[in-house]
Protein backbone atom coordinates (compact mmCIF):
# COMPACT_ATOMS: atom_id res chain seq x y z
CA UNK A 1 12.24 13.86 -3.50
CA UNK A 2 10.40 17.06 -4.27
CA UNK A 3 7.16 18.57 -2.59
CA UNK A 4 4.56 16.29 -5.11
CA UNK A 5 6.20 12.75 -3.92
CA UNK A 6 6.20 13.31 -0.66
CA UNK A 7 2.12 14.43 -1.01
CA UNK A 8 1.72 11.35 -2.98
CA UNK A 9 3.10 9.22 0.09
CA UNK A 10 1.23 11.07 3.11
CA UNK A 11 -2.31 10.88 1.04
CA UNK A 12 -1.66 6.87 0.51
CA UNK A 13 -0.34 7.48 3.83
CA UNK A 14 -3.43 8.87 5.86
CA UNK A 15 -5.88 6.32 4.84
CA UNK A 16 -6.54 3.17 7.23
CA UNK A 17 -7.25 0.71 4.79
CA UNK A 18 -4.24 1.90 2.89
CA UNK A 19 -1.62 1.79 5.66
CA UNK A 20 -3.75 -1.91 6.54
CA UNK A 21 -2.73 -3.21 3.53
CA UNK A 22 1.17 -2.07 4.14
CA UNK A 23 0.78 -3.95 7.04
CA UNK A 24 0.01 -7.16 5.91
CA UNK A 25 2.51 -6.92 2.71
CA UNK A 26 5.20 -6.30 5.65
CA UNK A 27 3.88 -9.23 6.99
CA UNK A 28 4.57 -11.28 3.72
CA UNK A 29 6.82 -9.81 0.74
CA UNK A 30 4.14 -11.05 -1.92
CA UNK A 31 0.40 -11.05 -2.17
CA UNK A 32 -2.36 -11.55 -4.81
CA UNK A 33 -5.79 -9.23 -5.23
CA UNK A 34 -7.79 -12.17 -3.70
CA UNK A 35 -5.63 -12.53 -0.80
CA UNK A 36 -5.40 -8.68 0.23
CA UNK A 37 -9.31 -8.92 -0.56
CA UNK A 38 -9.52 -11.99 1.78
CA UNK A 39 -8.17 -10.28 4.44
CA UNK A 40 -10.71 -7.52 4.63
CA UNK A 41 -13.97 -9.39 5.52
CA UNK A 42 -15.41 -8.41 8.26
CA UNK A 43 -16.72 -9.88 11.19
CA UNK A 44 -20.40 -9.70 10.08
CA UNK A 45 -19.84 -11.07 6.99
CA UNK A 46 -19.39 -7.85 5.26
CA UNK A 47 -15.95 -6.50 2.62
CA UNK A 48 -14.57 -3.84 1.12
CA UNK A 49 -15.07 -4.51 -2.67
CA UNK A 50 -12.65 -6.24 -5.10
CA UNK A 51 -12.84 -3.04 -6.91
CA UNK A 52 -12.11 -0.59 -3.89
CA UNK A 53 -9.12 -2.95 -2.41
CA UNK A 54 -8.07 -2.02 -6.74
CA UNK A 55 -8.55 1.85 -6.27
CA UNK A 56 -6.14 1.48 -2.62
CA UNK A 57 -3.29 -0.51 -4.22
CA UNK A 58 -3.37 1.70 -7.32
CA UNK A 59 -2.97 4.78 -4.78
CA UNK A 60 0.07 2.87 -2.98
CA UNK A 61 1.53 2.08 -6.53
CA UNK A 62 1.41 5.88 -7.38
CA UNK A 63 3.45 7.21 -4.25
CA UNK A 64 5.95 4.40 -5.44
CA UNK A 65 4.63 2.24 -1.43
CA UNK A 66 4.12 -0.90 -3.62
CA UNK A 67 5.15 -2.42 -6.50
CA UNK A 68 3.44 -4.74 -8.66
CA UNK A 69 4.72 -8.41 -10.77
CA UNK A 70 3.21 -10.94 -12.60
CA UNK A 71 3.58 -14.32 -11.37
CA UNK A 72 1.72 -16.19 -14.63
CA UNK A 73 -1.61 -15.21 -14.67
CA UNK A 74 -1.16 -13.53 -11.51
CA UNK A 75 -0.64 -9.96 -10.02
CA UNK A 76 1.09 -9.74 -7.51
CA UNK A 77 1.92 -6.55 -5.28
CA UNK A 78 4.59 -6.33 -2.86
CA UNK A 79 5.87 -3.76 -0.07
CA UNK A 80 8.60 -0.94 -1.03
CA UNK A 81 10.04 0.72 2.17
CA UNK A 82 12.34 2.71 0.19
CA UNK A 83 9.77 6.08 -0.58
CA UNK A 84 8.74 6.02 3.14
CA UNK A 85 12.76 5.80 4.41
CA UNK A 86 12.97 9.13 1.97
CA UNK A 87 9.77 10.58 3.01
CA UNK A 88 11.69 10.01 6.54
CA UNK A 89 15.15 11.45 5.95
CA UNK A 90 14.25 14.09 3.70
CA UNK A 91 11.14 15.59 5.83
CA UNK A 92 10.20 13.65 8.91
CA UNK A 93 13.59 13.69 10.26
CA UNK A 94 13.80 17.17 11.23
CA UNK A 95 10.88 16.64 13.65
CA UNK A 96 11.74 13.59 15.95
């Protein structure tokens, strides 16, 4: 893993929604758009946008966090541990 992957997965790293969104594919292996989306509304009735909940999983796809399948007419995006277990071993290690 050289210095530009391991940017890639601390930036998609060091957001909230981001690393929110981690979360609840851990909790479940598979999940569609509208169910990450669903997940975001807000007590007072407010969400993040379709289109914003887009630009986060396209950042988590580009550090390799997620990956992404078609299930019919339907994306689906599910959790890959396996750049954060390098991230760990490779860098974080070292410190703990």
């Amino acid at each position: 893993m050289n210095d530009e992957e391991l940017d890639l997965i601390f930036k998609a790293l060091g957001d909230a929604t981001r690393r929110r969104i981690l979360d609840l594919l851990q909790e479940r292996s598979e999940r569609s758009l509208f169910e990450i989306c669903a997940s975001f509304v807000a007590a007072d009735g407010k969400s993040l946008s379709r289109q914003t909940i887009s630009q986060h999983l396209d950042m988590l796809e580009r550090a390799g966090l997620i990956t992404t399948s078609w299930k019919g007419r339907t994306k689906t995006h599910s959790l890959n541990v396996a750049p954060m277990q390098m991230a760990t071993n490779q860098w974080l290690k070292k410190y703990l």
